[in-house]
PDB file of N, CA and C in Angstrom:
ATOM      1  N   UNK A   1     -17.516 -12.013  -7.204  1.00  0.00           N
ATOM      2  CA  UNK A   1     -16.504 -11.647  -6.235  1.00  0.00           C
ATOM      3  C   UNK A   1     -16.218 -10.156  -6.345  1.00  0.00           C
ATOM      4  N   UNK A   2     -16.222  -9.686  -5.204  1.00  0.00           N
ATOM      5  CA  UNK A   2     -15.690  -8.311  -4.912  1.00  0.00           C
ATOM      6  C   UNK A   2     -14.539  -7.814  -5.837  1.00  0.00           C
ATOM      7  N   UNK A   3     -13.893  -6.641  -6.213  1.00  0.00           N
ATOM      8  CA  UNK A   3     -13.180  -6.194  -6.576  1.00  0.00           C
ATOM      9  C   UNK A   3     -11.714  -6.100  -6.062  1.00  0.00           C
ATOM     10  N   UNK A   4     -10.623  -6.732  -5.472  1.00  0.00           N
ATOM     11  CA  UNK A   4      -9.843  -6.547  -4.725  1.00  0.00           C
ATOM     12  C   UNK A   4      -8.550  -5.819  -5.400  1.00  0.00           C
ATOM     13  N   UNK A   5      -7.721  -5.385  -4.656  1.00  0.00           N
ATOM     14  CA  UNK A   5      -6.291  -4.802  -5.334  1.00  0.00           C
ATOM     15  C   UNK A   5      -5.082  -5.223  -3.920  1.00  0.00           C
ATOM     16  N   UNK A   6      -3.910  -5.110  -4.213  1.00  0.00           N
ATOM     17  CA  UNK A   6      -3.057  -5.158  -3.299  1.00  0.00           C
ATOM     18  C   UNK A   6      -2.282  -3.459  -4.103  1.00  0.00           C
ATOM     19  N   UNK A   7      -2.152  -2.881  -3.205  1.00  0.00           N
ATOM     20  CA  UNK A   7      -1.390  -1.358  -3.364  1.00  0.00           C
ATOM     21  C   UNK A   7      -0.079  -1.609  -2.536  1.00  0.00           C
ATOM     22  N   UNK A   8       0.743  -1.273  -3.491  1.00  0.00           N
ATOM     23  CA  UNK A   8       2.299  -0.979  -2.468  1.00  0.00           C
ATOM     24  C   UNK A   8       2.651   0.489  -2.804  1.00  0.00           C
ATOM     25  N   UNK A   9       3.420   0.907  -1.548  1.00  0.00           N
ATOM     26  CA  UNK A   9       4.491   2.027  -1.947  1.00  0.00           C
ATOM     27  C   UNK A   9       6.074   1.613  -1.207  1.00  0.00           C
ATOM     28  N   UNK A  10       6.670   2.219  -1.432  1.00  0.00           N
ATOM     29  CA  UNK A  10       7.949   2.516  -0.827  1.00  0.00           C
ATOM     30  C   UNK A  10       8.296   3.513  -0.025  1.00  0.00           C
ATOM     31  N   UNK A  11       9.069   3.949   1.029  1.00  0.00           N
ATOM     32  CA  UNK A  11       9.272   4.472   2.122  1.00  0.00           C
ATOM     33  C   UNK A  11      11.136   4.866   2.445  1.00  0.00           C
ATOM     34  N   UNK A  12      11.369   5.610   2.866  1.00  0.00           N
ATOM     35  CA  UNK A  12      12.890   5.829   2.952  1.00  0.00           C
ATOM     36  C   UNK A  12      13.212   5.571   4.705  1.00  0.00           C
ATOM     37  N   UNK A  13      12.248   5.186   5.161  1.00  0.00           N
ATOM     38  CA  UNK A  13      12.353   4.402   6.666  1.00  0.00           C
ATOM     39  C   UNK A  13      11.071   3.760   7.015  1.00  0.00           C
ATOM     40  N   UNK A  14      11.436   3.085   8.671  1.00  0.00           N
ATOM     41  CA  UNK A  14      10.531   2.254   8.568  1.00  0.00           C
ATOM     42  C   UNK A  14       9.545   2.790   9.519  1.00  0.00           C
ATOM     43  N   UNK A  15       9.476   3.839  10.450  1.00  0.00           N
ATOM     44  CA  UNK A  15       8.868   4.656  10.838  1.00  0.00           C
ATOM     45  C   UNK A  15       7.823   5.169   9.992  1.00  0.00           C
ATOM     46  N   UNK A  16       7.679   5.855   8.856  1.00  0.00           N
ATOM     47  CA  UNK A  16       7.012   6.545   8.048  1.00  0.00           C
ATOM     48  C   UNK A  16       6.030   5.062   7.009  1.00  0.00           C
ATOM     49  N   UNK A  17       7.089   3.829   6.906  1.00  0.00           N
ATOM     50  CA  UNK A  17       6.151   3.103   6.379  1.00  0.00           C
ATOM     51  C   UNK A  17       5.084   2.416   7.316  1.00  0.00           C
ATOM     52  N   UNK A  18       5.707   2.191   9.105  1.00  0.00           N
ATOM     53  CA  UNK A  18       4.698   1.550   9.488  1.00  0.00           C
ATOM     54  C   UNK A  18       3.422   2.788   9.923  1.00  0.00           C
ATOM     55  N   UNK A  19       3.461   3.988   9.791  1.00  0.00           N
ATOM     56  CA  UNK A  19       2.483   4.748   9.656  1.00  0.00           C
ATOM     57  C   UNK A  19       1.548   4.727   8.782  1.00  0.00           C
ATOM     58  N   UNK A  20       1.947   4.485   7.535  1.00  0.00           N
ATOM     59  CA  UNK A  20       0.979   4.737   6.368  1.00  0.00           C
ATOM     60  C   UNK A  20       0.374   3.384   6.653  1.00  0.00           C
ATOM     61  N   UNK A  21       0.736   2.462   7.335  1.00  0.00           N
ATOM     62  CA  UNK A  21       0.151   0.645   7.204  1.00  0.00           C
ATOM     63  C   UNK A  21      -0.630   0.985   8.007  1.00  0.00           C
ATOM     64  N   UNK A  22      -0.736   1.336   9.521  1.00  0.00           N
ATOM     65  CA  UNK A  22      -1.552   1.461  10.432  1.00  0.00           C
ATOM     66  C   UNK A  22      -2.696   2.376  10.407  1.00  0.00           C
ATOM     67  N   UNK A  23      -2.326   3.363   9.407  1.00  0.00           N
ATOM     68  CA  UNK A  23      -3.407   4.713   9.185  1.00  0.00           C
ATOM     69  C   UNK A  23      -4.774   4.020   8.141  1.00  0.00           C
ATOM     70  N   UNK A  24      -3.684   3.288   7.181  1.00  0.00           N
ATOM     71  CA  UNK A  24      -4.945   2.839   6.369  1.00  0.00           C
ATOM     72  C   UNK A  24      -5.801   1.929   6.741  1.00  0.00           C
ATOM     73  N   UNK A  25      -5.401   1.308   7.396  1.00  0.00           N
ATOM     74  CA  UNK A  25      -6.198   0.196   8.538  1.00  0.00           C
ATOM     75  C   UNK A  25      -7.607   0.641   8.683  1.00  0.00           C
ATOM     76  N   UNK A  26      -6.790   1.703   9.863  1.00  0.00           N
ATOM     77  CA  UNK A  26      -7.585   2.119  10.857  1.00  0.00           C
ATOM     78  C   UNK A  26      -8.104   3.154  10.257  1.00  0.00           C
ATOM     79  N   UNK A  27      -8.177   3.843   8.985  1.00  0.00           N
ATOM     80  CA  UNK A  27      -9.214   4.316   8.250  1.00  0.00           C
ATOM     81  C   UNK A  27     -10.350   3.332   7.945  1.00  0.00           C
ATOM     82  N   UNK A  28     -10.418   2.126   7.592  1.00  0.00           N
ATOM     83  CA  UNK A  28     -10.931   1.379   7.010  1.00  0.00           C
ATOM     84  C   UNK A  28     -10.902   1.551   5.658  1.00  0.00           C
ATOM     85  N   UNK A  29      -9.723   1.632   4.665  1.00  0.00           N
ATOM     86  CA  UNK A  29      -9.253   1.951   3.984  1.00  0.00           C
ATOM     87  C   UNK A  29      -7.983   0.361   2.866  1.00  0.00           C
ATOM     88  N   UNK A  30      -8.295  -0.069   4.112  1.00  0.00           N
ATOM     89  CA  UNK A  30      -7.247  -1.538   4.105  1.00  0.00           C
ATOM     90  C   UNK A  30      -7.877  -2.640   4.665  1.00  0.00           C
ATOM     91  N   UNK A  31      -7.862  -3.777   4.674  1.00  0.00           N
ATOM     92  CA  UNK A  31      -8.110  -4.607   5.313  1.00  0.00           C
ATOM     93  C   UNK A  31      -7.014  -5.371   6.557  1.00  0.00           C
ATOM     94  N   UNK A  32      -5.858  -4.779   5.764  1.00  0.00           N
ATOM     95  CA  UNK A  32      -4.263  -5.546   6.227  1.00  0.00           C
ATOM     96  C   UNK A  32      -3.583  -4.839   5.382  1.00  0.00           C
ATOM     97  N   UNK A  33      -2.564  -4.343   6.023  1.00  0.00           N
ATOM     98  CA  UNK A  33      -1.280  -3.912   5.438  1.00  0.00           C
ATOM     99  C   UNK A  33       0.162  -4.744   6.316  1.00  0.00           C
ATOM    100  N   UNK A  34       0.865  -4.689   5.524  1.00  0.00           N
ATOM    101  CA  UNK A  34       2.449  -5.413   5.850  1.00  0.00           C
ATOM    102  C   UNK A  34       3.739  -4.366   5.747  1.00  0.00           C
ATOM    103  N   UNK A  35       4.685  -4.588   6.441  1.00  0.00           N
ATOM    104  CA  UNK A  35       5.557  -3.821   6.081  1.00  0.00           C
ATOM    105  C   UNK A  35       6.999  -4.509   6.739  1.00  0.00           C
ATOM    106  N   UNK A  36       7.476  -4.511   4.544  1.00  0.00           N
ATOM    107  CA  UNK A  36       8.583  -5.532   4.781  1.00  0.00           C
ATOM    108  C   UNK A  36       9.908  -4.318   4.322  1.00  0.00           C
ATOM    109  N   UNK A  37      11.187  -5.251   5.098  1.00  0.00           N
ATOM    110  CA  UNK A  37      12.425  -4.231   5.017  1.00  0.00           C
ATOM    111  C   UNK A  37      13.570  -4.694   6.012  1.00  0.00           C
ATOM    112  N   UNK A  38      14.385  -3.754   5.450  1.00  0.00           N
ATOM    113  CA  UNK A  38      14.602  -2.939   4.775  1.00  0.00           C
ATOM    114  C   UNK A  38      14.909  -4.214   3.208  1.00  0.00           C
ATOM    115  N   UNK A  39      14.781  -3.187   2.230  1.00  0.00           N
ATOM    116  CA  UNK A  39      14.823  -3.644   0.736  1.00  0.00           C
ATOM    117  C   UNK A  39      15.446  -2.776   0.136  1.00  0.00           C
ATOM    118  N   UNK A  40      16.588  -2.857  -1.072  1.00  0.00           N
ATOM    119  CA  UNK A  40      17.631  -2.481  -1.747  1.00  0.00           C
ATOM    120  C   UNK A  40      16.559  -1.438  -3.212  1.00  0.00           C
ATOM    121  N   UNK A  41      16.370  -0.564  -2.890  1.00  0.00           N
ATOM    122  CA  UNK A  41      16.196  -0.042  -4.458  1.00  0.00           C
ATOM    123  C   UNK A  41      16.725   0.908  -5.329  1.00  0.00           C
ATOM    124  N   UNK A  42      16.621   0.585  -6.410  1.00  0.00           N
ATOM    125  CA  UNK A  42      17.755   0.932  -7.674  1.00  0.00           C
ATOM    126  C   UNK A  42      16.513   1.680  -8.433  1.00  0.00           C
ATOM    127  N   UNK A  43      16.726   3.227  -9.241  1.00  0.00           N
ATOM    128  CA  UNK A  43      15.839   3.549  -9.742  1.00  0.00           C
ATOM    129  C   UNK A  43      16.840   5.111 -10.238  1.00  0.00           C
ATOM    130  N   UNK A  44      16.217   5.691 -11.422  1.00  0.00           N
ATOM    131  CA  UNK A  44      16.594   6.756 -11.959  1.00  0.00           C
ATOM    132  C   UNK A  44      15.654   7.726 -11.336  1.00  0.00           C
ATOM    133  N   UNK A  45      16.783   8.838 -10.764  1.00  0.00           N
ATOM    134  CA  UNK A  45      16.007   9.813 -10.357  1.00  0.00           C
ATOM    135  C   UNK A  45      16.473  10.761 -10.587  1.00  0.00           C
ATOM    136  N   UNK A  46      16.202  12.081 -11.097  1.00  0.00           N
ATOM    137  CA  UNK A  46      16.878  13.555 -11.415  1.00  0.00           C
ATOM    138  C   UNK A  46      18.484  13.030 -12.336  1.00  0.00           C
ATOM    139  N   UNK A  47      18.127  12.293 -13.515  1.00  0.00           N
ATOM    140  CA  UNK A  47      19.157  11.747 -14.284  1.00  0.00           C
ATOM    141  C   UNK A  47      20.461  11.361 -13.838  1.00  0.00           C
ATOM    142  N   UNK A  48      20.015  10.118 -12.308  1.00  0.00           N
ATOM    143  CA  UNK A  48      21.214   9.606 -12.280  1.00  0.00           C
ATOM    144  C   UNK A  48      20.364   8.552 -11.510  1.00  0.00           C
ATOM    145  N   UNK A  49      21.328   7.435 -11.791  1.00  0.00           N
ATOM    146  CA  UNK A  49      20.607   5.829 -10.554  1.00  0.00           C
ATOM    147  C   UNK A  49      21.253   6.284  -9.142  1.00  0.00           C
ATOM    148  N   UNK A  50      19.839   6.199  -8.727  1.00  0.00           N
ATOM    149  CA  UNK A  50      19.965   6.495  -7.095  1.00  0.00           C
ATOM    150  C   UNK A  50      19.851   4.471  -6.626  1.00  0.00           C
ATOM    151  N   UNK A  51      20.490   4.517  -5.212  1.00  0.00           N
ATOM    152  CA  UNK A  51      20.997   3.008  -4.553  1.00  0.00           C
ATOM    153  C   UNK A  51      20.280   3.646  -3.353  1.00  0.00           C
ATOM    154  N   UNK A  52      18.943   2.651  -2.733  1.00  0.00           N
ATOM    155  CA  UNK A  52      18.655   3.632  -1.843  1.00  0.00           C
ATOM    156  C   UNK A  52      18.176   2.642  -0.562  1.00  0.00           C
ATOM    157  N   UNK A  53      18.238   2.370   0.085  1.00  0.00           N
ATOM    158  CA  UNK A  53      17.462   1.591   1.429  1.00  0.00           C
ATOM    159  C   UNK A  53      15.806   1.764   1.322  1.00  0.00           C
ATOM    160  N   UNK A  54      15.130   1.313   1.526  1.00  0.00           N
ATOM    161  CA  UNK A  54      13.364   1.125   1.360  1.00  0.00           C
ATOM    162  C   UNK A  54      13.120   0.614   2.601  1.00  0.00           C
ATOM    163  N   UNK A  55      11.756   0.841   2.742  1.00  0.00           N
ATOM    164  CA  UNK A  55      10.779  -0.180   3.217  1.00  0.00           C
ATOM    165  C   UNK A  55       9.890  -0.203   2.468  1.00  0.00           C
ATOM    166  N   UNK A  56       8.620  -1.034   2.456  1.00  0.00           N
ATOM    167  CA  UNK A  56       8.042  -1.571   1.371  1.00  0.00           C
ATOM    168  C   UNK A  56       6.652  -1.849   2.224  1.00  0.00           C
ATOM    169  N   UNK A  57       5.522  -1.575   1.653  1.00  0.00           N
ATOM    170  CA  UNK A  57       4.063  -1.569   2.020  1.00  0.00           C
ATOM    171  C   UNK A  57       3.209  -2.215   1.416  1.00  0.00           C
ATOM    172  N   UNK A  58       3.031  -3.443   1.784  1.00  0.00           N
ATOM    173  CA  UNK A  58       1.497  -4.055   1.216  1.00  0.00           C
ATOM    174  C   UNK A  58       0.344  -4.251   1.883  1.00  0.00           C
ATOM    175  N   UNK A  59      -0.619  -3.592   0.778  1.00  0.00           N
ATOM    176  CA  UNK A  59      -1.806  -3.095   1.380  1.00  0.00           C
ATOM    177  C   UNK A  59      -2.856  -3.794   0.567  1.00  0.00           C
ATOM    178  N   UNK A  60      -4.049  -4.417   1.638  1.00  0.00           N
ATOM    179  CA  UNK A  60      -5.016  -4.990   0.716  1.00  0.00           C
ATOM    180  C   UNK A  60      -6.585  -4.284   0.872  1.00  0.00           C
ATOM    181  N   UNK A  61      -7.154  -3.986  -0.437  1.00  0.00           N
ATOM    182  CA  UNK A  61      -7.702  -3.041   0.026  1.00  0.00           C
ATOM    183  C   UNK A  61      -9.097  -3.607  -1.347  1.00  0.00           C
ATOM    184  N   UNK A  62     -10.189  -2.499  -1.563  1.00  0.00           N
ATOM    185  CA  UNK A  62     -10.967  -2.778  -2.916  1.00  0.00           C
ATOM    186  C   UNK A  62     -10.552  -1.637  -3.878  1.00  0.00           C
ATOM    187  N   UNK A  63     -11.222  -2.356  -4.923  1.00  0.00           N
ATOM    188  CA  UNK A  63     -11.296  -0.915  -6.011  1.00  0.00           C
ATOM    189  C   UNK A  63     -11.526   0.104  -5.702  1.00  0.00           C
ATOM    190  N   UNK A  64     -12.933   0.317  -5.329  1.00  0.00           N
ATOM    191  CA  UNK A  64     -13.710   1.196  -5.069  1.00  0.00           C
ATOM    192  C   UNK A  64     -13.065   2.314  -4.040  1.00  0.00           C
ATOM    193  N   UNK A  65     -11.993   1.438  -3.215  1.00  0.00           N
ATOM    194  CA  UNK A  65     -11.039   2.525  -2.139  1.00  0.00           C
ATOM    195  C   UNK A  65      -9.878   3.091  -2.678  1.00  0.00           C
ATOM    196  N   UNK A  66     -10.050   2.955  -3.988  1.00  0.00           N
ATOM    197  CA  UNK A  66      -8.216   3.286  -4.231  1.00  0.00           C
ATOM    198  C   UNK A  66      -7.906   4.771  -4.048  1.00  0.00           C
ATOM    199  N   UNK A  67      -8.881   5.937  -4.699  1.00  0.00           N
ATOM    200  CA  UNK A  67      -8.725   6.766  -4.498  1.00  0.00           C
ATOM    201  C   UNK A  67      -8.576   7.994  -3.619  1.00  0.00           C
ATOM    202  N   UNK A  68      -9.483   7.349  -1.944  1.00  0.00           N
ATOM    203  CA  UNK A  68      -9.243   7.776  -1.243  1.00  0.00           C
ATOM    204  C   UNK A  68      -7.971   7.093  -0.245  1.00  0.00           C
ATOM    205  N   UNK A  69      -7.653   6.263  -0.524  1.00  0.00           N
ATOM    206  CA  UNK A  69      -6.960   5.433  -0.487  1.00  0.00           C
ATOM    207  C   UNK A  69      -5.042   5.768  -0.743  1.00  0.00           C
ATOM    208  N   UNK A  70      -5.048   6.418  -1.976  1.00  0.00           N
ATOM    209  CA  UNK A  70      -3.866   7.289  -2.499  1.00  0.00           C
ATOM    210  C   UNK A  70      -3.677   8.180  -2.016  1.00  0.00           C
ATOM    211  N   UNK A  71      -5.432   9.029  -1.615  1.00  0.00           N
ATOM    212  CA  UNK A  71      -5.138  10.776  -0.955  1.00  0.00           C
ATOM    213  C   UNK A  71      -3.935  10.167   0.433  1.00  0.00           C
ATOM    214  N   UNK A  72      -4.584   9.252   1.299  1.00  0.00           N
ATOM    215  CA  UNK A  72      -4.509   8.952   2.218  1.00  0.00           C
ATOM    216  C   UNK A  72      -3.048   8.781   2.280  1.00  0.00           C
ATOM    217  N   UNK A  73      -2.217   7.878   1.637  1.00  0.00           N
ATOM    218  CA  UNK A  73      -1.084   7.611   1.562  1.00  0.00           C
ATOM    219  C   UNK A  73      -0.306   9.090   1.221  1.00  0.00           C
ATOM    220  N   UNK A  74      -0.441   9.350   0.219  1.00  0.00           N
ATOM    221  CA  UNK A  74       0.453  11.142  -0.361  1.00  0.00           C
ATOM    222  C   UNK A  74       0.332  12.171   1.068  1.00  0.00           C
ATOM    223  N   UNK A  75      -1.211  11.795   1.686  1.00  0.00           N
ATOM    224  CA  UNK A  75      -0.731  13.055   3.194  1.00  0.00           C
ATOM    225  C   UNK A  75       0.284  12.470   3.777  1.00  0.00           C
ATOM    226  N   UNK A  76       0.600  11.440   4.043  1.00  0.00           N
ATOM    227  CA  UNK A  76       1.500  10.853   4.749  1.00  0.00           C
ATOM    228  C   UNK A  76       3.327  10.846   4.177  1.00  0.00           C
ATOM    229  N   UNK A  77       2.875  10.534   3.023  1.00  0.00           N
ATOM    230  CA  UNK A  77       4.502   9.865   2.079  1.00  0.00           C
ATOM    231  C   UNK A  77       5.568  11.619   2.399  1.00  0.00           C
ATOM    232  N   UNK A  78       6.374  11.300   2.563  1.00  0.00           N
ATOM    233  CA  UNK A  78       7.561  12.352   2.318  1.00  0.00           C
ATOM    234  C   UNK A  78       8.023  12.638   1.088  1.00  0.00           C
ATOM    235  N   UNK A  79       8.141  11.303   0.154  1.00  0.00           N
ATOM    236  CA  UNK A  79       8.757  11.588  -0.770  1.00  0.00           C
ATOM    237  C   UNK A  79       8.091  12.510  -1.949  1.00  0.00           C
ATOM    238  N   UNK A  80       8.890  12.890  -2.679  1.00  0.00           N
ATOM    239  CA  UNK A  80       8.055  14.028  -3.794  1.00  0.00           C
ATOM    240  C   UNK A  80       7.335  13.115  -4.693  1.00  0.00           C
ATOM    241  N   UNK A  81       7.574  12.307  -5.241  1.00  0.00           N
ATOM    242  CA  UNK A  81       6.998  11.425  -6.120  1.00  0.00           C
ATOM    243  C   UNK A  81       6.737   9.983  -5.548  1.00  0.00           C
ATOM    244  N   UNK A  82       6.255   9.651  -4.614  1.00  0.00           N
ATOM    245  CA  UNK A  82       5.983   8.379  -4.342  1.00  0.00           C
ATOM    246  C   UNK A  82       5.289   6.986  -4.862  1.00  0.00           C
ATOM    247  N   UNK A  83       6.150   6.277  -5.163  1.00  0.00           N
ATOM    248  CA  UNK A  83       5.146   5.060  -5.926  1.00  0.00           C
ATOM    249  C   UNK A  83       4.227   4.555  -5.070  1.00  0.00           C
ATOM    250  N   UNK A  84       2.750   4.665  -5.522  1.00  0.00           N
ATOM    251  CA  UNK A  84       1.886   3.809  -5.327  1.00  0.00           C
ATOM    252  C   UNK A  84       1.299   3.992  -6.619  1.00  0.00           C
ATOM    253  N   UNK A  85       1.190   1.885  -6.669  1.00  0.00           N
ATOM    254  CA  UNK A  85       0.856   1.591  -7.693  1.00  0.00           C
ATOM    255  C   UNK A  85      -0.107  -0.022  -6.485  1.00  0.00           C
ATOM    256  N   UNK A  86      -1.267   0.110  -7.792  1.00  0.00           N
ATOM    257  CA  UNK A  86      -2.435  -1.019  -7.277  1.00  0.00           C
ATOM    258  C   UNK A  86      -2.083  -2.132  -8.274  1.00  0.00           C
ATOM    259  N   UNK A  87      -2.331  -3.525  -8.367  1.00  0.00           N
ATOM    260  CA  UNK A  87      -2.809  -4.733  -8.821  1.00  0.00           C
ATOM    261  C   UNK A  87      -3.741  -5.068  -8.649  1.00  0.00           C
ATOM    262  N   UNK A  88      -4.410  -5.407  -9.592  1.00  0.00           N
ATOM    263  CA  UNK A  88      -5.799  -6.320  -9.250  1.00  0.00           C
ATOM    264  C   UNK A  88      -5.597  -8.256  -8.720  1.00  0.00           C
ATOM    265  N   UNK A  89      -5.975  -8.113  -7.855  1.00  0.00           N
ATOM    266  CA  UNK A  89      -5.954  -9.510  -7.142  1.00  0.00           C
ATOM    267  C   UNK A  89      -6.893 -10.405  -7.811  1.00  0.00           C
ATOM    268  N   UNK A  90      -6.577 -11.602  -8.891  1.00  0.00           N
ATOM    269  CA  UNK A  90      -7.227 -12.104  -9.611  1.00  0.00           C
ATOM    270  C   UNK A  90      -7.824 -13.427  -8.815  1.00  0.00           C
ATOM    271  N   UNK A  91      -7.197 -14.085  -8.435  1.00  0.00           N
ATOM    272  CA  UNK A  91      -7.175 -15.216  -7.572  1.00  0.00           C
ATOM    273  C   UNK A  91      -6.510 -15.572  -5.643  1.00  0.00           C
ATOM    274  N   UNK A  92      -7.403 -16.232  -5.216  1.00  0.00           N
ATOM    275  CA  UNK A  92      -6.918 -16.213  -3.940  1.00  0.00           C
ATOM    276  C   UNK A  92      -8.135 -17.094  -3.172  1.00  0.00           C
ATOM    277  N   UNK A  93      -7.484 -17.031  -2.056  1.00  0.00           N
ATOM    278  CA  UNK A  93      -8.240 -18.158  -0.572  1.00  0.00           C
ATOM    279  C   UNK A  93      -9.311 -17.216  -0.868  1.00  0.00           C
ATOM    280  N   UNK A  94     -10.590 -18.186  -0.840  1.00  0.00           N
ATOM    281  CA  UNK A  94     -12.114 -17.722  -0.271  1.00  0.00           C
ATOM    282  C   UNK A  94     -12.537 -17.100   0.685  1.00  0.00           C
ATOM    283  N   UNK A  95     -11.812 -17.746   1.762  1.00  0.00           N
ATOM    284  CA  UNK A  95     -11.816 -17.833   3.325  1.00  0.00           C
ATOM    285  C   UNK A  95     -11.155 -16.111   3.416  1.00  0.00           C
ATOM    286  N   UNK A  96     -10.228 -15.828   3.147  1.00  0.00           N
ATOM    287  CA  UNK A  96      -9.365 -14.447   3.075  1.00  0.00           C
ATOM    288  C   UNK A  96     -10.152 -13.335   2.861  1.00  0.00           C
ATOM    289  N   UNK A  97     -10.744 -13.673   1.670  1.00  0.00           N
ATOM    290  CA  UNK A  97     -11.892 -12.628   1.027  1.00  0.00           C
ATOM    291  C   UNK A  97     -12.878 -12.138   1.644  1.00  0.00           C
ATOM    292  N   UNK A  98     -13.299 -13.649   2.354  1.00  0.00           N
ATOM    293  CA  UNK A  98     -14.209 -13.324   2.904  1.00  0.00           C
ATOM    294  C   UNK A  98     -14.053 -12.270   4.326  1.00  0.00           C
ATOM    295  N   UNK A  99     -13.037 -12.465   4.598  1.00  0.00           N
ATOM    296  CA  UNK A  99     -12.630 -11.898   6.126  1.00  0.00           C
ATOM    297  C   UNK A  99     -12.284  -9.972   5.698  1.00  0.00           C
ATOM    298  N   UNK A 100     -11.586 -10.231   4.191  1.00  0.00           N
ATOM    299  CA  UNK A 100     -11.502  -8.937   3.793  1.00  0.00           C
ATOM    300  C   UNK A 100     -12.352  -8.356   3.963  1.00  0.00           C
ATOM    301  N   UNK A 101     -13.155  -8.832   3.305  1.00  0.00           N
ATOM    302  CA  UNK A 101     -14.805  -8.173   2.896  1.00  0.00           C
ATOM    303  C   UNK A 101     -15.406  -7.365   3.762  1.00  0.00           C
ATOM    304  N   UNK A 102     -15.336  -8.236   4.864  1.00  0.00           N
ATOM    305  CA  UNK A 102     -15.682  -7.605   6.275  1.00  0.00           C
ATOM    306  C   UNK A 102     -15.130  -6.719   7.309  1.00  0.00           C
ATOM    307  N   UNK A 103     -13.754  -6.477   6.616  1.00  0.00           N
ATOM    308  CA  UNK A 103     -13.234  -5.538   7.460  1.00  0.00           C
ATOM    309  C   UNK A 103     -13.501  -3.914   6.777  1.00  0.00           C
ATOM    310  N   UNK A 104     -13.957  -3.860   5.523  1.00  0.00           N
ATOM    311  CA  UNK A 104     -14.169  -2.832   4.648  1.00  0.00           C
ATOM    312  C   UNK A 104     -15.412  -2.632   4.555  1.00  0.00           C
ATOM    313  N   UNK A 105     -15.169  -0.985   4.294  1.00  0.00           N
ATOM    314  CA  UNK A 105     -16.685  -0.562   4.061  1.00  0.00           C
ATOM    315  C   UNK A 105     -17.470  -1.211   2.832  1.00  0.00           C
ATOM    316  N   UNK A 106     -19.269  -1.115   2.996  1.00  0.00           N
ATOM    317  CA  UNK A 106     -19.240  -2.354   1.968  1.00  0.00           C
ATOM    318  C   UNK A 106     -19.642  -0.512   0.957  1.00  0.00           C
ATOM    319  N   UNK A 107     -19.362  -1.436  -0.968  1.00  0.00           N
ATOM    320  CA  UNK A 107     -19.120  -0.834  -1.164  1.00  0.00           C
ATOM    321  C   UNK A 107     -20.688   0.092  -1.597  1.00  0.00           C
TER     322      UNK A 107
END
């Protein structure tokens, strides 16, 4: 089986997140991206907890794309430090994979 990951970041609207979902797409960069929200996040920033409104990006994509994959997201992200962080997708529908597979460059 292919290498898969799901990549999220976070977004301070939902404008800017459904951009980065649609760009990576249509890079062929993603197979599917989602974008859920708004979501509550709590996090230390410049030594104090910031309370902040989100949107939230899941992106399914391969290994082999992550890196252009990140450039792709950072041209886009506003924020100075933006989380994107990958998982490796250990288990899942066959049927899914297979459809992934095919929407991505092979590798």
């Amino acid at each position: 089986m292919e290498e898969f990951i799901q990549v999220l970041t976070t977004t301070n609207n939902k404008d800017e997140a459904v951009k980065i979902a649609r760009k990576v797409v249509e890079k062929r960069l993603a197979g599917c991206s989602q974008v859920l929200g708004p979501i509550k996040s709590f996090y230390w920033w410049k030594k104090r907890i910031e309370e902040t409104e989100e949107w939230l990006c899941l992106i399914k994509s391969k290994t082999n794309l992550y890196e252009e994959l990140e450039r792709e997201i950072k041209g886009i992200h506003t924020y100075e430090t933006p989380e994107i962080i990958a998982t490796p997708i250990t288990k899942g529908n066959r049927e899914y994979f297979k459809w992934l597979t095919g929407q991505l460059p092979r590798s």
